[in-house]
C-alpha atoms as a PDB file:
ATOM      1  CA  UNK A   1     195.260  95.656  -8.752  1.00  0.00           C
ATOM      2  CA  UNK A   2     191.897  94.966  -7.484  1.00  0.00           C
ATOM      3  CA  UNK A   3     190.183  97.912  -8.595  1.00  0.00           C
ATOM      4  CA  UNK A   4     189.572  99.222 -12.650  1.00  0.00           C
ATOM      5  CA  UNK A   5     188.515 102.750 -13.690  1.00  0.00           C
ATOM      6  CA  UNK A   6     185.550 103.683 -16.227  1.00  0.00           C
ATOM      7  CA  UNK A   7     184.683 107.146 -17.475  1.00  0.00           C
ATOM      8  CA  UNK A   8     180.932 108.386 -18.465  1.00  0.00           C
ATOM      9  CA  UNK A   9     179.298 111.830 -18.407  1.00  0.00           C
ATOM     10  CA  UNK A  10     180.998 115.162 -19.397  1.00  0.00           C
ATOM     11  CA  UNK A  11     184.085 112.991 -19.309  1.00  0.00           C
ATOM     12  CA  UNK A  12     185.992 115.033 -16.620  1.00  0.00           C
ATOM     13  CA  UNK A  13     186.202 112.844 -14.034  1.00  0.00           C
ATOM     14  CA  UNK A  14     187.893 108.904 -14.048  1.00  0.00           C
ATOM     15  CA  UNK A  15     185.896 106.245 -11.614  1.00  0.00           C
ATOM     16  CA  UNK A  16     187.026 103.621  -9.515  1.00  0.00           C
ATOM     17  CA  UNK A  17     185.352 100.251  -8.878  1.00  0.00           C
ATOM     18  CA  UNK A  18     186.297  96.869  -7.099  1.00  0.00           C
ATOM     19  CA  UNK A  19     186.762  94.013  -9.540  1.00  0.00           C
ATOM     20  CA  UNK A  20     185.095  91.701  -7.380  1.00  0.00           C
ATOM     21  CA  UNK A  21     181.589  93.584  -6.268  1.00  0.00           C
ATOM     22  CA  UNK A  22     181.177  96.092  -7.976  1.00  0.00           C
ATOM     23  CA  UNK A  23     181.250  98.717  -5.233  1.00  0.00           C
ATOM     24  CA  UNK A  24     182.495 102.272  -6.322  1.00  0.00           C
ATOM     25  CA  UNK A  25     185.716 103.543  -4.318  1.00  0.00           C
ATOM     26  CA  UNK A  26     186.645 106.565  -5.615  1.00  0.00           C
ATOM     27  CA  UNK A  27     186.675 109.094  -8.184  1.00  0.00           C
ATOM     28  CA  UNK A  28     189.732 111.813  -9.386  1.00  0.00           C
ATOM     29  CA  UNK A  29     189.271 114.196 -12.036  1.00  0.00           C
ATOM     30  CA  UNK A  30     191.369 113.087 -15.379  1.00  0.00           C
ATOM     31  CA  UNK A  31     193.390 116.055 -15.739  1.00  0.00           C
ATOM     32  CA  UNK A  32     194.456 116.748 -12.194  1.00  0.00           C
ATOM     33  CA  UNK A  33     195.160 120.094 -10.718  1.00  0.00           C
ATOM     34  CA  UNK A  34     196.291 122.194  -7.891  1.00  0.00           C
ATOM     35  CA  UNK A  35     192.788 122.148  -5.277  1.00  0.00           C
ATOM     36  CA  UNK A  36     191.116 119.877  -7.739  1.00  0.00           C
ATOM     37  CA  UNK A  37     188.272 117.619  -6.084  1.00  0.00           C
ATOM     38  CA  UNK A  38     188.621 114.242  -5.615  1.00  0.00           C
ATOM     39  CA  UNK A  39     185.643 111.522  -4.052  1.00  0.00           C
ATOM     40  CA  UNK A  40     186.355 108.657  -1.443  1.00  0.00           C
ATOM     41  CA  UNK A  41     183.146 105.968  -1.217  1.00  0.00           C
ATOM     42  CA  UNK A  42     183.608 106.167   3.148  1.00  0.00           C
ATOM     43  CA  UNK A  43     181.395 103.055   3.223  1.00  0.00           C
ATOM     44  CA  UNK A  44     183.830 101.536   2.663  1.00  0.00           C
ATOM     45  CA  UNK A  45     185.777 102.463   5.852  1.00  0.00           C
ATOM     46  CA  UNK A  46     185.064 101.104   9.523  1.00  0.00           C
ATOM     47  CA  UNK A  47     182.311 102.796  11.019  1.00  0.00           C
ATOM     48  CA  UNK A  48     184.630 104.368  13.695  1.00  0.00           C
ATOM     49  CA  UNK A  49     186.610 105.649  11.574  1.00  0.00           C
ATOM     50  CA  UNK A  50     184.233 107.614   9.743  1.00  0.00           C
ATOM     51  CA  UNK A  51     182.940 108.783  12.782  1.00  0.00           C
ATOM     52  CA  UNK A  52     186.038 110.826  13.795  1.00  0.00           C
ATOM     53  CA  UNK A  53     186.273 112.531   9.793  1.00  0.00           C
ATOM     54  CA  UNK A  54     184.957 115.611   9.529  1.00  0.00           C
ATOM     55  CA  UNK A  55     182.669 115.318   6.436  1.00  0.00           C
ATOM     56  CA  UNK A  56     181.444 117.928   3.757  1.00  0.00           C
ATOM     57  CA  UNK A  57     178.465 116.724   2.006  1.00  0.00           C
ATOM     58  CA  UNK A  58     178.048 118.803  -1.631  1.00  0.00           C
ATOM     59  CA  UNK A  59     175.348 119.306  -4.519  1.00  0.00           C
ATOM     60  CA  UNK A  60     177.989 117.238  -7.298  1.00  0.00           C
ATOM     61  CA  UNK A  61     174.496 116.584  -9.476  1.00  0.00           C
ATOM     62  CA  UNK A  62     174.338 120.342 -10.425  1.00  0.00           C
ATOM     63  CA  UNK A  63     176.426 123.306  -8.668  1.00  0.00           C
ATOM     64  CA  UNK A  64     179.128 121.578  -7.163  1.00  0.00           C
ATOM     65  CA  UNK A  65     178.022 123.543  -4.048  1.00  0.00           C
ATOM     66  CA  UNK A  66     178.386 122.538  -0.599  1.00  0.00           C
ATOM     67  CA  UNK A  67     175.519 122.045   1.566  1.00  0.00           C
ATOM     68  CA  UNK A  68     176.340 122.251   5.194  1.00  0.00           C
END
């Protein structure tokens, strides 16, 4: 596997980084369940790609709130 996982904060969620750089990839929380939120890094994705996603930006520093 080319990622590992670290945990900081309030300890609820598990993070994802490549081995190699560094570069976050995603995020789950620990204790998974039904509707729980989960994070994808789309940087890391083809530009076109991304393009055709619909995406929800949120407020995950305080309220967990989305902003659009």
């Amino acid at each position: 596997m080319n990622t590992e996982s670290y945990v900081w904060g309030d300890r609820s969620l598990i993070n994802f980084r490549c081995k190699t750089c560094g570069i976050a990839t995603h995020w789950e929380p620990i204790e998974p369940k039904p509707g729980a939120r989960h994070g994808v890094n789309l940087r890391n994705f083809e530009p076109a790609l991304v393009a055709s996603v619909t995406v929800r930006r949120f407020d995950g520093a305080a309220t967990w709130k989305f902003l659009d």
